[in-house]
C-alpha atoms as a PDB file:
ATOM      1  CA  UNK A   1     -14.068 -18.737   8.740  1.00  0.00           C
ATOM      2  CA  UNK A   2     -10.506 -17.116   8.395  1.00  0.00           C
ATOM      3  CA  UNK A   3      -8.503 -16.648  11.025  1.00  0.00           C
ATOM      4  CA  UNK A   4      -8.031 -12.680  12.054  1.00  0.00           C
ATOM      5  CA  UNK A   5      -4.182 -13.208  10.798  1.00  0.00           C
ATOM      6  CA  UNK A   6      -5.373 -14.641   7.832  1.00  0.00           C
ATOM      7  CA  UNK A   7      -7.346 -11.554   7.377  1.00  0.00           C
ATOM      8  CA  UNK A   8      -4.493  -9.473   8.518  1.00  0.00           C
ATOM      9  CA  UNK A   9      -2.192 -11.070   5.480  1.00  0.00           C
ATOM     10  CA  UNK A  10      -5.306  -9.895   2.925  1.00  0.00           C
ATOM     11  CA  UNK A  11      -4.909  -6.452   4.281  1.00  0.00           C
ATOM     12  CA  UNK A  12      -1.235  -6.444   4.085  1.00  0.00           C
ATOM     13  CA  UNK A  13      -0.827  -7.908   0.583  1.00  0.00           C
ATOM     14  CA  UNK A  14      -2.846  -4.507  -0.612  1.00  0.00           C
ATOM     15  CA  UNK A  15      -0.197  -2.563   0.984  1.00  0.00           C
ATOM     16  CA  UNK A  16      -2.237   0.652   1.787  1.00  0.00           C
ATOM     17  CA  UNK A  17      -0.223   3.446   3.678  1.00  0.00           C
ATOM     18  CA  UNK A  18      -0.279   2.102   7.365  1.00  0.00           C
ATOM     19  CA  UNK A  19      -0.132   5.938   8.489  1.00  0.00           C
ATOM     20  CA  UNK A  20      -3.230   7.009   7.053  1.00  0.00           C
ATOM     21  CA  UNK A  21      -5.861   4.075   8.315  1.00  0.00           C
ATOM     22  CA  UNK A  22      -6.798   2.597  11.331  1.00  0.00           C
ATOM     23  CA  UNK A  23      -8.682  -1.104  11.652  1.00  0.00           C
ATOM     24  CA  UNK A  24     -12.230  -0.866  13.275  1.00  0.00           C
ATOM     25  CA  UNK A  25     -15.251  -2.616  14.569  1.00  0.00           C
ATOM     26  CA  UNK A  26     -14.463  -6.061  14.809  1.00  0.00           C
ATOM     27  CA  UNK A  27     -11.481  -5.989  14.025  1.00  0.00           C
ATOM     28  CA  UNK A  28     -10.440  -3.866  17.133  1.00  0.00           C
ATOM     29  CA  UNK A  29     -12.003  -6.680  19.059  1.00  0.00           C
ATOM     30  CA  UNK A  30     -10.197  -9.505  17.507  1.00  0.00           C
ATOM     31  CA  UNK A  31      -6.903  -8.710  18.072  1.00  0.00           C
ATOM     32  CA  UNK A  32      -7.698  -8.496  21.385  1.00  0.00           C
ATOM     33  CA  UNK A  33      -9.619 -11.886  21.624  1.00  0.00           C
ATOM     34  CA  UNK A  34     -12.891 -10.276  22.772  1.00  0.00           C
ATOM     35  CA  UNK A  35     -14.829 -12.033  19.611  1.00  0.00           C
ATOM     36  CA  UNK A  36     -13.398 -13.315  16.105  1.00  0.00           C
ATOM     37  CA  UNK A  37     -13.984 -11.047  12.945  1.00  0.00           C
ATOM     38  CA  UNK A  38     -15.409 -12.211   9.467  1.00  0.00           C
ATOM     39  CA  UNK A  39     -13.636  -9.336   7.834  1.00  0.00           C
ATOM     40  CA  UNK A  40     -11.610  -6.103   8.488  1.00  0.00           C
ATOM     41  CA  UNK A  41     -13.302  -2.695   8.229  1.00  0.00           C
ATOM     42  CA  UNK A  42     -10.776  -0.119   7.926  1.00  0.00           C
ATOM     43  CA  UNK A  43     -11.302   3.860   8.009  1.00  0.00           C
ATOM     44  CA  UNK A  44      -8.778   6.101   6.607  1.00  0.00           C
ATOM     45  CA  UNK A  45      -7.838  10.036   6.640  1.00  0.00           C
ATOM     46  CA  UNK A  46     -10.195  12.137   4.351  1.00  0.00           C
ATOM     47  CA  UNK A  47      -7.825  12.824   2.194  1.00  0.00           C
ATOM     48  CA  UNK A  48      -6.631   9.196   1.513  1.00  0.00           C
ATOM     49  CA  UNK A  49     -10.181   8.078   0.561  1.00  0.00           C
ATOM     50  CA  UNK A  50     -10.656  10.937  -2.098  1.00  0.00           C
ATOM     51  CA  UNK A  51      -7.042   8.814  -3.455  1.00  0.00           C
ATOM     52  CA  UNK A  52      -8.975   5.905  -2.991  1.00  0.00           C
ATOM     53  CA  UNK A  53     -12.219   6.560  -4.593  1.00  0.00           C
ATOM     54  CA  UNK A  54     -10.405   7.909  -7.747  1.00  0.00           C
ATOM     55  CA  UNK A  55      -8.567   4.122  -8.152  1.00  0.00           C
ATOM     56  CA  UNK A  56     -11.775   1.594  -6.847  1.00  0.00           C
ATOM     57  CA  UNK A  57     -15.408   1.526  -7.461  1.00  0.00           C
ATOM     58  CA  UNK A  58     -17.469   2.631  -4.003  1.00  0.00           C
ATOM     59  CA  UNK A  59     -20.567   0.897  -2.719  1.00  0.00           C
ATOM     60  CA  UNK A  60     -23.290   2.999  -1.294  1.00  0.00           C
ATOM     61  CA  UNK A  61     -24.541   1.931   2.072  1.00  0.00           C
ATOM     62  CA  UNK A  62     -27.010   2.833   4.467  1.00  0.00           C
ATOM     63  CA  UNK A  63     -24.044   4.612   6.912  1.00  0.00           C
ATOM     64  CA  UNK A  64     -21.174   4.891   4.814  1.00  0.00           C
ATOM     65  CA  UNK A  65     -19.767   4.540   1.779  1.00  0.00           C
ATOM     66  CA  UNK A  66     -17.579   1.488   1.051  1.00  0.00           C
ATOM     67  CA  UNK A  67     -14.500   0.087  -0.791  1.00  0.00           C
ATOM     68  CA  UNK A  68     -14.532  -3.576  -0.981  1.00  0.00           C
ATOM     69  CA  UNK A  69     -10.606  -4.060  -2.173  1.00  0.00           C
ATOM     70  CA  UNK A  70     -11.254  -8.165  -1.490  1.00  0.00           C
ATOM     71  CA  UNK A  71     -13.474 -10.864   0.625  1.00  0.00           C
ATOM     72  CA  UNK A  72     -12.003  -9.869   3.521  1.00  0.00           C
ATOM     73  CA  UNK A  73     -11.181  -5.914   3.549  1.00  0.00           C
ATOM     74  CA  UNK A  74     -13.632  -2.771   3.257  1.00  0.00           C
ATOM     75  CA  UNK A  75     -12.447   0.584   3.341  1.00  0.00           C
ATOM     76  CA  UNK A  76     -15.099   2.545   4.656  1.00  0.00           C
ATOM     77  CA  UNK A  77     -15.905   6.122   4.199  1.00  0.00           C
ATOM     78  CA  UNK A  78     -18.263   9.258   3.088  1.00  0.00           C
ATOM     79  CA  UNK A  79     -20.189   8.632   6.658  1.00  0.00           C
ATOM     80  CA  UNK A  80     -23.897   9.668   7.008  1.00  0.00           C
ATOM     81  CA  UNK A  81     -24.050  10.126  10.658  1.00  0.00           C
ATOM     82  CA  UNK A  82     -21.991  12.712  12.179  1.00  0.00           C
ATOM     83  CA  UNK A  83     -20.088  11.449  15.188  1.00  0.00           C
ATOM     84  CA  UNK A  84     -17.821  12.547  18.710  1.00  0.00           C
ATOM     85  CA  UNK A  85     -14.565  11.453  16.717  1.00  0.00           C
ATOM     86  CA  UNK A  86     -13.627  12.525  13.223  1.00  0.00           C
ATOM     87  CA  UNK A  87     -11.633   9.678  11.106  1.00  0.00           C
ATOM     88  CA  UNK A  88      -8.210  11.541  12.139  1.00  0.00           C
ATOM     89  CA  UNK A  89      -8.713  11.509  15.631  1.00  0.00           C
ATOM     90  CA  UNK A  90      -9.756   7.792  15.411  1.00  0.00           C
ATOM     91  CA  UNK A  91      -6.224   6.782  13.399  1.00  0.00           C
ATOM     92  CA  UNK A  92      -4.463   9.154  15.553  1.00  0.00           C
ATOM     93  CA  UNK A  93      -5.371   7.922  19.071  1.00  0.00           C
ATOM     94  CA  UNK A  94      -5.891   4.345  17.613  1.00  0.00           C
ATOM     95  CA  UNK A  95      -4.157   1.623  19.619  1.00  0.00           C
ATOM     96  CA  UNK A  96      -0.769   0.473  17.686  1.00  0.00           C
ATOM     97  CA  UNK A  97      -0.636  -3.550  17.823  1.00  0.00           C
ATOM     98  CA  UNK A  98       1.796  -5.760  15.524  1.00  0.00           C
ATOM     99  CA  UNK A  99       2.276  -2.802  13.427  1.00  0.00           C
ATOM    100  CA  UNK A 100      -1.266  -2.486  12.536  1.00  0.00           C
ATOM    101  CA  UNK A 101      -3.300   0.695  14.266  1.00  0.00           C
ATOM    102  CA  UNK A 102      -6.712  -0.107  15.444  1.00  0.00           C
ATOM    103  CA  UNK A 103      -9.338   2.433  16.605  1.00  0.00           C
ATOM    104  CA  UNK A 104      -9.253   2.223  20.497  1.00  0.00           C
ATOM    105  CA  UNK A 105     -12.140   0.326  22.167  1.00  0.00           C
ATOM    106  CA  UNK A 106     -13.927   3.384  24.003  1.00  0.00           C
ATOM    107  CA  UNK A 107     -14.247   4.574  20.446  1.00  0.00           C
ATOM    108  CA  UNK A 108     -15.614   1.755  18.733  1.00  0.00           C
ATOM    109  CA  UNK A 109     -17.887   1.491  22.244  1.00  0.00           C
ATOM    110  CA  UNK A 110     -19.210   5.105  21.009  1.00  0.00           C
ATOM    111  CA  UNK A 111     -20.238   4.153  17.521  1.00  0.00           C
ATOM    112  CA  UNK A 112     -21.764   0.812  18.426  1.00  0.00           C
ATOM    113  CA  UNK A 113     -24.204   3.077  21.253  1.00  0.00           C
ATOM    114  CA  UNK A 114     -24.646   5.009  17.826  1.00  0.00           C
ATOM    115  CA  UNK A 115     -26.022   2.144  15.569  1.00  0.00           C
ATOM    116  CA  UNK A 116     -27.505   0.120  18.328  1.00  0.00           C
ATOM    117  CA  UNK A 117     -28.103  -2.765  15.770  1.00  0.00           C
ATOM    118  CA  UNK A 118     -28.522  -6.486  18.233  1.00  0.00           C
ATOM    119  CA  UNK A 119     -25.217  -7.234  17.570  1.00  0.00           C
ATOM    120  CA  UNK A 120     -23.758  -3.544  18.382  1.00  0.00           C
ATOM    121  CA  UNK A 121     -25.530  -4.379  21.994  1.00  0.00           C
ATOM    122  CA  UNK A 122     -24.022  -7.371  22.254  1.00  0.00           C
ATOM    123  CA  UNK A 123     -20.514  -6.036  21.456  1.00  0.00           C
ATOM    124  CA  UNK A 124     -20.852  -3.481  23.663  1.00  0.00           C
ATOM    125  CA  UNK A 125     -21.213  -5.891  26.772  1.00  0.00           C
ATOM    126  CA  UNK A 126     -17.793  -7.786  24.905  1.00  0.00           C
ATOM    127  CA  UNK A 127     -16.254  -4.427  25.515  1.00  0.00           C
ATOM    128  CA  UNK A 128     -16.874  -3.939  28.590  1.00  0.00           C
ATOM    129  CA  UNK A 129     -16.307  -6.676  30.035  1.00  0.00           C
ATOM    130  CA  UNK A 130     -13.086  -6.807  28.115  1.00  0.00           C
ATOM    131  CA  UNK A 131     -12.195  -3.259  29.811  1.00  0.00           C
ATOM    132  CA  UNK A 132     -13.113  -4.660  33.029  1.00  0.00           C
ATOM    133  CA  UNK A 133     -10.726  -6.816  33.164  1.00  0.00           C
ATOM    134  CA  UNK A 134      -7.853  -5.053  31.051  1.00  0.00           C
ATOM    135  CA  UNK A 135      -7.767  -1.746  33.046  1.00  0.00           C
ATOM    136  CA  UNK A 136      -4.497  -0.368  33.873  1.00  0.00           C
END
């Protein structure tokens, strides 16, 4: 498996407009250490995925819709399931670390409670214990 900076480099080299996305999921918790990341799922402002669509083909998925720009980097968007946080307030109150934004870990807590899949549970119980131990 990559490493998450090896990932990071991927993400980079497609030079998307660092304002207007925010890394999610797992990749919130790998920068952090809680748990490594096989990829980077990345949400963006509204109107930066109508820019995107209009360049890349888009997968249909069971929540979302998805960009896949390489191995390593999704762009997700179109969701199904209407949530607390809208994609804005995600990249605007997302945690800025090595010039990257990533969507803070209460929020990705929120949409993992959403999906509840095994592995959601299970990285719920990373995150907490993560902000446990991390509080300020």
């Amino acid at each position: 498996m990559a490493s998450f900076y090896t990932l990071l480099t991927q993400l980079d080299q497609i030079n998307l407009d660092k304002d207007r996305y925010a890394i999610t999921s797992s990749g919130s918790m790998a920068i952090r250490g809680i748990r490594e990341a096989r990829d980077i799922d990345v949400i963006v402002t509204p109107d930066y995925w109508q820019e995107l669509i209009a360049k890349y083909p888009v997968k249909k998925m069971p929540s979302c819709d998805a960009i896949c720009l390489n191995e390593a980097v999704e762009i997700l968007g179109n969701f199904q399931t209407s949530s607390i946080y809208s994609q804005i307030e995600q990249i605007n109150q997302a945690d800025v670390i090595d010039g990257h934004r990533y969507v803070n870990l209460e929020m990705v807590k929120v949409f993992k409670q959403m999906t509840r899949r095994e592995k959601d549970l299970r990285d719920i119980e990373l995150i907490d214990e993560y902000l446990s131990n991390h509080k300020n």
